[in-house]
C-alpha atoms as a PDB file:
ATOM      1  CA  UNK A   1     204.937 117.180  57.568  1.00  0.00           C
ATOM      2  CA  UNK A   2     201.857 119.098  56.165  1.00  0.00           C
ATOM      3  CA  UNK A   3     202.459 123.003  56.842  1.00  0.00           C
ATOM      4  CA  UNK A   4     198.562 123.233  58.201  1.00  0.00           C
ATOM      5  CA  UNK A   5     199.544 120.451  60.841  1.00  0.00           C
ATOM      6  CA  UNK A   6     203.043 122.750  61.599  1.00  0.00           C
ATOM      7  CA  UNK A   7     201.069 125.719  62.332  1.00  0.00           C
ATOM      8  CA  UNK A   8     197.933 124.176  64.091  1.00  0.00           C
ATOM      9  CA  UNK A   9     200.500 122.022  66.702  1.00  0.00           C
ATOM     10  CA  UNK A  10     201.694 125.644  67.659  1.00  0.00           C
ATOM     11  CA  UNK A  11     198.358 126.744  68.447  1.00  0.00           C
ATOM     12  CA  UNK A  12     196.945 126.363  72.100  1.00  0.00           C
ATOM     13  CA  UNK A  13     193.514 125.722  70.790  1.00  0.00           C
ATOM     14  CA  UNK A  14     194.184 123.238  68.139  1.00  0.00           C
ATOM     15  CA  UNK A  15     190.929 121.519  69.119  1.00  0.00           C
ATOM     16  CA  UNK A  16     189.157 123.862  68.413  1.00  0.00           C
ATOM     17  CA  UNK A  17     190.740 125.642  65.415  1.00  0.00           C
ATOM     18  CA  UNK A  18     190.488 122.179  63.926  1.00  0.00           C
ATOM     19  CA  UNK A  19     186.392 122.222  64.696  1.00  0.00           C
ATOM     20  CA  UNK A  20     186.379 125.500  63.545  1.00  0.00           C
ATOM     21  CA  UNK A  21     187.961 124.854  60.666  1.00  0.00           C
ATOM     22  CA  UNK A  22     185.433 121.926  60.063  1.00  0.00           C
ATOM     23  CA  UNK A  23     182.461 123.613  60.392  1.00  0.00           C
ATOM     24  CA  UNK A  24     184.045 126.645  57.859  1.00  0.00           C
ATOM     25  CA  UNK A  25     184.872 123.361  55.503  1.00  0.00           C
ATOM     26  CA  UNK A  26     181.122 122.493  55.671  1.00  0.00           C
ATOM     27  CA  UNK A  27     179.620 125.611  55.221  1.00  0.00           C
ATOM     28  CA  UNK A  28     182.019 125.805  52.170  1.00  0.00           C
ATOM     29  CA  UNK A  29     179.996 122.521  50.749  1.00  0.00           C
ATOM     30  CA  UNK A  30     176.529 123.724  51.725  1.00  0.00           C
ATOM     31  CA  UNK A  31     177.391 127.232  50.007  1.00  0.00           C
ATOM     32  CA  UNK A  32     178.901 125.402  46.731  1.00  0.00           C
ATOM     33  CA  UNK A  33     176.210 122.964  46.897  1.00  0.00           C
ATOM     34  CA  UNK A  34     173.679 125.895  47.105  1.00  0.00           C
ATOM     35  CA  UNK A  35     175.349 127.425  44.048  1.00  0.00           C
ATOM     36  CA  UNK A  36     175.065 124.680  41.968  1.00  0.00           C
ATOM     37  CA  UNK A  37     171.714 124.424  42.829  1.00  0.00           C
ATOM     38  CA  UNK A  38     171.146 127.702  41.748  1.00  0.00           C
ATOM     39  CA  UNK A  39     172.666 127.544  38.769  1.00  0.00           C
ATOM     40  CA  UNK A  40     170.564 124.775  37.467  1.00  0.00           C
ATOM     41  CA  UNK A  41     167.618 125.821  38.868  1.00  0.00           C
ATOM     42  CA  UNK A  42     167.961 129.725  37.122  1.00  0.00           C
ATOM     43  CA  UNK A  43     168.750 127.711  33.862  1.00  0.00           C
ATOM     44  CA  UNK A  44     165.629 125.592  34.507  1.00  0.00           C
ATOM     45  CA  UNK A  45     163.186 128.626  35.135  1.00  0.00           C
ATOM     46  CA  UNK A  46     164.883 130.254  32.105  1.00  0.00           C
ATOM     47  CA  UNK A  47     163.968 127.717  29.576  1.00  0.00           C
ATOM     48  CA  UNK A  48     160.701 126.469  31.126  1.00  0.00           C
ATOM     49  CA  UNK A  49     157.784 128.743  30.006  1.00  0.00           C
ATOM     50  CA  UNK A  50     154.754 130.474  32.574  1.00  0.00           C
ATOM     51  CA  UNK A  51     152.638 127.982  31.462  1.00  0.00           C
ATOM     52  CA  UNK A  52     155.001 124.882  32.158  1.00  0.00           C
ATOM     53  CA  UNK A  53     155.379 126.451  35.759  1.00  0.00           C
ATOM     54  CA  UNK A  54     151.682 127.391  35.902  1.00  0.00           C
ATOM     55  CA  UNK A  55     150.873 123.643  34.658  1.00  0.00           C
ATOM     56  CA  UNK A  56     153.413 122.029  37.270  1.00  0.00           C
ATOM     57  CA  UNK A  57     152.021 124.283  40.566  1.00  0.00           C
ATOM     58  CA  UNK A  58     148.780 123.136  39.421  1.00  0.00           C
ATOM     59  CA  UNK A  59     149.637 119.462  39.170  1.00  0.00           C
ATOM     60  CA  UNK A  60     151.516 119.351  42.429  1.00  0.00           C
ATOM     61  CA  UNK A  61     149.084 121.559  44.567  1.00  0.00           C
ATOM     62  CA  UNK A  62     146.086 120.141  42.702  1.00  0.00           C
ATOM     63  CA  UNK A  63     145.471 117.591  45.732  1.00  0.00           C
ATOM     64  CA  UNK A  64     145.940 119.868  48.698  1.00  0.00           C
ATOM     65  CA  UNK A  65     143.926 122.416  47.517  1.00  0.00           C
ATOM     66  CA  UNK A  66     141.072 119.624  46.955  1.00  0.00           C
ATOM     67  CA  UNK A  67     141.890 118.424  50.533  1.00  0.00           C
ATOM     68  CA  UNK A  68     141.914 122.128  51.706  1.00  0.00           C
ATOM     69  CA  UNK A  69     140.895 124.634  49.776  1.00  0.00           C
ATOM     70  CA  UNK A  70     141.456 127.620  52.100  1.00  0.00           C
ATOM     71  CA  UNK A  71     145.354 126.109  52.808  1.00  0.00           C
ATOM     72  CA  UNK A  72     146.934 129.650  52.469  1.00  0.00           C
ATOM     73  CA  UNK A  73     150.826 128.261  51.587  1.00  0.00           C
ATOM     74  CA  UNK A  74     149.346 126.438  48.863  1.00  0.00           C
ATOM     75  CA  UNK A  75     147.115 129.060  47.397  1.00  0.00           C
ATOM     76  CA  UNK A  76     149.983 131.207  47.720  1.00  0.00           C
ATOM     77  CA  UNK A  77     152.168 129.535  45.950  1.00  0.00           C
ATOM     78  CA  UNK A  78     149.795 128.706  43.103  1.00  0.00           C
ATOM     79  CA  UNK A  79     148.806 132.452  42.539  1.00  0.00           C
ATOM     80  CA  UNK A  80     153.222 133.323  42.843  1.00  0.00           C
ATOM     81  CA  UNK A  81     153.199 130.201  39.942  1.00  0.00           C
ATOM     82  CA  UNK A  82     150.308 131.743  37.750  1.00  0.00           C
ATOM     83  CA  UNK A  83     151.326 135.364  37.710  1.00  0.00           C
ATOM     84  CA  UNK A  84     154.668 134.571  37.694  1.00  0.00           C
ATOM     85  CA  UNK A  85     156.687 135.980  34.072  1.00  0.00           C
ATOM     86  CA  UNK A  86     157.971 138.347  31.928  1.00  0.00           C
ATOM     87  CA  UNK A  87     160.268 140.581  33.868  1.00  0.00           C
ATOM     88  CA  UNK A  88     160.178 139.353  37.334  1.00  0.00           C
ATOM     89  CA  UNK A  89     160.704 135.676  35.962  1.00  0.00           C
ATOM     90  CA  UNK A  90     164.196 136.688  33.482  1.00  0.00           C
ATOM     91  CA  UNK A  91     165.370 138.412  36.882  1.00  0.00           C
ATOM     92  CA  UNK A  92     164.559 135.665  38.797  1.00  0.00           C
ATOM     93  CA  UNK A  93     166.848 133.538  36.243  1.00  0.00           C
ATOM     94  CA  UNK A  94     169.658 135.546  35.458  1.00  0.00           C
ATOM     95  CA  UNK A  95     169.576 136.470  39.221  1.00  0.00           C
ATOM     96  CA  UNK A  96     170.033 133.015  40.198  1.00  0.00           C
ATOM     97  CA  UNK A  97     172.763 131.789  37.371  1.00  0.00           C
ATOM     98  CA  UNK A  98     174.489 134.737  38.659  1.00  0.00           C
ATOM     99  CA  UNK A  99     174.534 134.437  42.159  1.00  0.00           C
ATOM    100  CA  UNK A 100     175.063 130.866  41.434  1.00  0.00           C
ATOM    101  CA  UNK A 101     178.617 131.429  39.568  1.00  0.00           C
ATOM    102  CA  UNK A 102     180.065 134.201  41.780  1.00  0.00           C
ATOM    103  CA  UNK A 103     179.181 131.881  44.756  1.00  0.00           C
ATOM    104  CA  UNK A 104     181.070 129.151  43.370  1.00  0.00           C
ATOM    105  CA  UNK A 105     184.080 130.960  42.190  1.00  0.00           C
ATOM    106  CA  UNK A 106     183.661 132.282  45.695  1.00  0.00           C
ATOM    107  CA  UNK A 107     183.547 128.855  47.284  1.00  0.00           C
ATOM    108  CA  UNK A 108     186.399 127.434  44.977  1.00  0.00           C
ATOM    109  CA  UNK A 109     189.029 130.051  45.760  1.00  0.00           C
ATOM    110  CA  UNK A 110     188.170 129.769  49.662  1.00  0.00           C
ATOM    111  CA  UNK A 111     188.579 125.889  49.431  1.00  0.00           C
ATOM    112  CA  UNK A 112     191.749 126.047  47.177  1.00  0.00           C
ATOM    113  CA  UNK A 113     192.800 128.453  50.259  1.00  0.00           C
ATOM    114  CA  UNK A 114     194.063 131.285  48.057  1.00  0.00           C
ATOM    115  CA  UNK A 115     194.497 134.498  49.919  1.00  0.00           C
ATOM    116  CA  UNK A 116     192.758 136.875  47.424  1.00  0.00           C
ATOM    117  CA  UNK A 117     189.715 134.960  47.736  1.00  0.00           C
ATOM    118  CA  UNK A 118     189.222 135.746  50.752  1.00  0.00           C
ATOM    119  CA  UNK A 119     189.117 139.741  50.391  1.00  0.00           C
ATOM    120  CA  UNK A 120     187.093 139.284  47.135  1.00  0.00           C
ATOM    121  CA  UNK A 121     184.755 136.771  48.690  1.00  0.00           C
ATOM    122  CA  UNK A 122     183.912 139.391  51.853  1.00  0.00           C
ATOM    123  CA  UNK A 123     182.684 142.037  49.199  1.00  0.00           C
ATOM    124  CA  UNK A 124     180.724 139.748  46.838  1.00  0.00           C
ATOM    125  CA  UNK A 125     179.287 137.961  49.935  1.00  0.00           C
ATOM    126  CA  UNK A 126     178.855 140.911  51.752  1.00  0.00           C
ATOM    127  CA  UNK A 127     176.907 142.127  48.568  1.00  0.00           C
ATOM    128  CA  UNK A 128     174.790 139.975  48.701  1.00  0.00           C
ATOM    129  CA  UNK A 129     173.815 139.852  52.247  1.00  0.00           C
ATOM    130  CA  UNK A 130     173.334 143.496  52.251  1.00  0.00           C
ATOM    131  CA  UNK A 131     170.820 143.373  48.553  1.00  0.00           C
ATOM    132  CA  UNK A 132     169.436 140.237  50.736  1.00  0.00           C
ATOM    133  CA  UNK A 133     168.063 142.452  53.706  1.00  0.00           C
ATOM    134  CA  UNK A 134     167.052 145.095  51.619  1.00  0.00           C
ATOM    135  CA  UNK A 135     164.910 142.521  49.708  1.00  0.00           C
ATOM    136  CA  UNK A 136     163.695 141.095  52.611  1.00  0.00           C
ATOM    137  CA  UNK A 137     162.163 144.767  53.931  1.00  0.00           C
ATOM    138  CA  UNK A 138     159.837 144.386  51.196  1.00  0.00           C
ATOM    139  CA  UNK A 139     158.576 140.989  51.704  1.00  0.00           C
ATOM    140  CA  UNK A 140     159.188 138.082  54.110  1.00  0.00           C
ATOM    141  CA  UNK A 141     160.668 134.738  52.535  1.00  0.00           C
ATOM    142  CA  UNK A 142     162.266 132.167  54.483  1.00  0.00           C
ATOM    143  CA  UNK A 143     164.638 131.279  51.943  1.00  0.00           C
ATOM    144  CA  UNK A 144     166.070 133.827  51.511  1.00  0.00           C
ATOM    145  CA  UNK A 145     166.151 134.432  55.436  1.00  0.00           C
ATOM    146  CA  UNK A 146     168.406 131.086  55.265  1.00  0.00           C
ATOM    147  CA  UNK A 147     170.584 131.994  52.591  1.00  0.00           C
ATOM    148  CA  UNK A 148     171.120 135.078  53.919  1.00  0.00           C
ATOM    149  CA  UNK A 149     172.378 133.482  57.463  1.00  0.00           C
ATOM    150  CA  UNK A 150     174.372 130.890  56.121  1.00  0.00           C
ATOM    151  CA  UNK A 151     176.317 133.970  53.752  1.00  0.00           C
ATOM    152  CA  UNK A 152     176.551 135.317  57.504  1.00  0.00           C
ATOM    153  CA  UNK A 153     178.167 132.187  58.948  1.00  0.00           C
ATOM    154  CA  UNK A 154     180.154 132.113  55.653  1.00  0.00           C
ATOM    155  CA  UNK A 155     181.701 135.473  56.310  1.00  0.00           C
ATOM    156  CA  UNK A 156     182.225 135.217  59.961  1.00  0.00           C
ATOM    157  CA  UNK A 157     184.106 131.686  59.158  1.00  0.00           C
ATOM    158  CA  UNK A 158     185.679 132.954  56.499  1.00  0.00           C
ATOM    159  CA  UNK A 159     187.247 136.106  58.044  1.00  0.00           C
ATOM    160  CA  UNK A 160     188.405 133.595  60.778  1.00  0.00           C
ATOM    161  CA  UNK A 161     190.072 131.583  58.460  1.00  0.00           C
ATOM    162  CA  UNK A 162     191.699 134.023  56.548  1.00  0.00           C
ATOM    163  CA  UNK A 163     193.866 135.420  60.047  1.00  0.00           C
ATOM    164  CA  UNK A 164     194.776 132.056  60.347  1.00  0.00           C
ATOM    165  CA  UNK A 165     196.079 131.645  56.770  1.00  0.00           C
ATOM    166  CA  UNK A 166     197.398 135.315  57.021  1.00  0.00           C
ATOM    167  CA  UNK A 167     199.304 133.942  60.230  1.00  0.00           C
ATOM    168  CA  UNK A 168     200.572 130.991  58.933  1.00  0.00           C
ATOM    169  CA  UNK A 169     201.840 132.805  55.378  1.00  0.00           C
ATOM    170  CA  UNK A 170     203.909 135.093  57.802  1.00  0.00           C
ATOM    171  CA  UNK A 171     205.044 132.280  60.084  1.00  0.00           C
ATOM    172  CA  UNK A 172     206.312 130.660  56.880  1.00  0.00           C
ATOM    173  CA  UNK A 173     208.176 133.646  55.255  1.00  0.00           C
ATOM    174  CA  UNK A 174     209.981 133.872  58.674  1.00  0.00           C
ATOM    175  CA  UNK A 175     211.308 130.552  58.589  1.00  0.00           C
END
């Protein structure tokens, strides 16, 4: 008999440990999936020059802004595309390929439930949220509002998870 089944049939809840446990499994995909998207997408805006990204904001806001050429998102987001390089766009990239490794490492150890991911993945995590909030007291960006709530969720989850495992590793030495 699996040990996880073992220790959840001596829990009251086991419902809802076993929801609980779902939910923390997919957050763990959304978070790895999120990571890999990061990854590719800081290697992208690496490699793709200014004027690729300049070129492509044009191409796909080209129509709305002949439809509507006061829509603010979409002026918006073509002046971000045509000032957007040097610096802030190497940052941008090696910010991204970063946070997109450490997040999967992070995600990999917590799914391989290994007990020093869990104390590593509250201080990278945790890192991140708080650099998150600072960024976002300088300017408002709903992305990064959503990342930062799901690395929330993450940590609350994950913290859960690792009493239980914590539990369970004691419950096992003791027997």
């Amino acid at each position: 008999m699996d040990i996880k089944k073992i220790f959840f049939i001596s829990q009251k809840n086991n419902g809802a440990e076993e929801e609980i446990h779902g939910i923390f499994d997919a957050t763990l995909l959304l978070k790895g999936a999120g990571a890999f998207a990061e990854l590719i997408g800081g290697m992208l805006l690496y490699f793709i020059s200014s004027e690729n990204i300049s070129r492509m904001a044009n191409f796909f806001l080209g129509g709305e802004l002949v439809e509507d050429p006061h829509d603010l998102l979409a002026n918006y987001l073509l002046h971000v595309a045509q000032t957007f390089g040097g610096g802030s766009k190497l940052f941008a990239a090696l910010y991204l390929v970063g946070h997109g490794i450490v997040n999967g490492l992070v995600v990999l150890g917590l799914w391989k439930e290994k007990i020093w991911a869990y104390p590593i993945s509250f201080a990278v995590i945790g890192a991140f949220v708080v650099y998150q909030i600072y960024s976002l007291m300088f300017g408002y960006s709903l992305w990064l509002v959503v990342l930062t709530v799901l690395d929330l969720i993450v940590l609350l989850l994950a913290w859960h998870e690792y009493k239980i495992l914590k539990k369970r590793k004691r419950f096992m030495t003791s027997h």
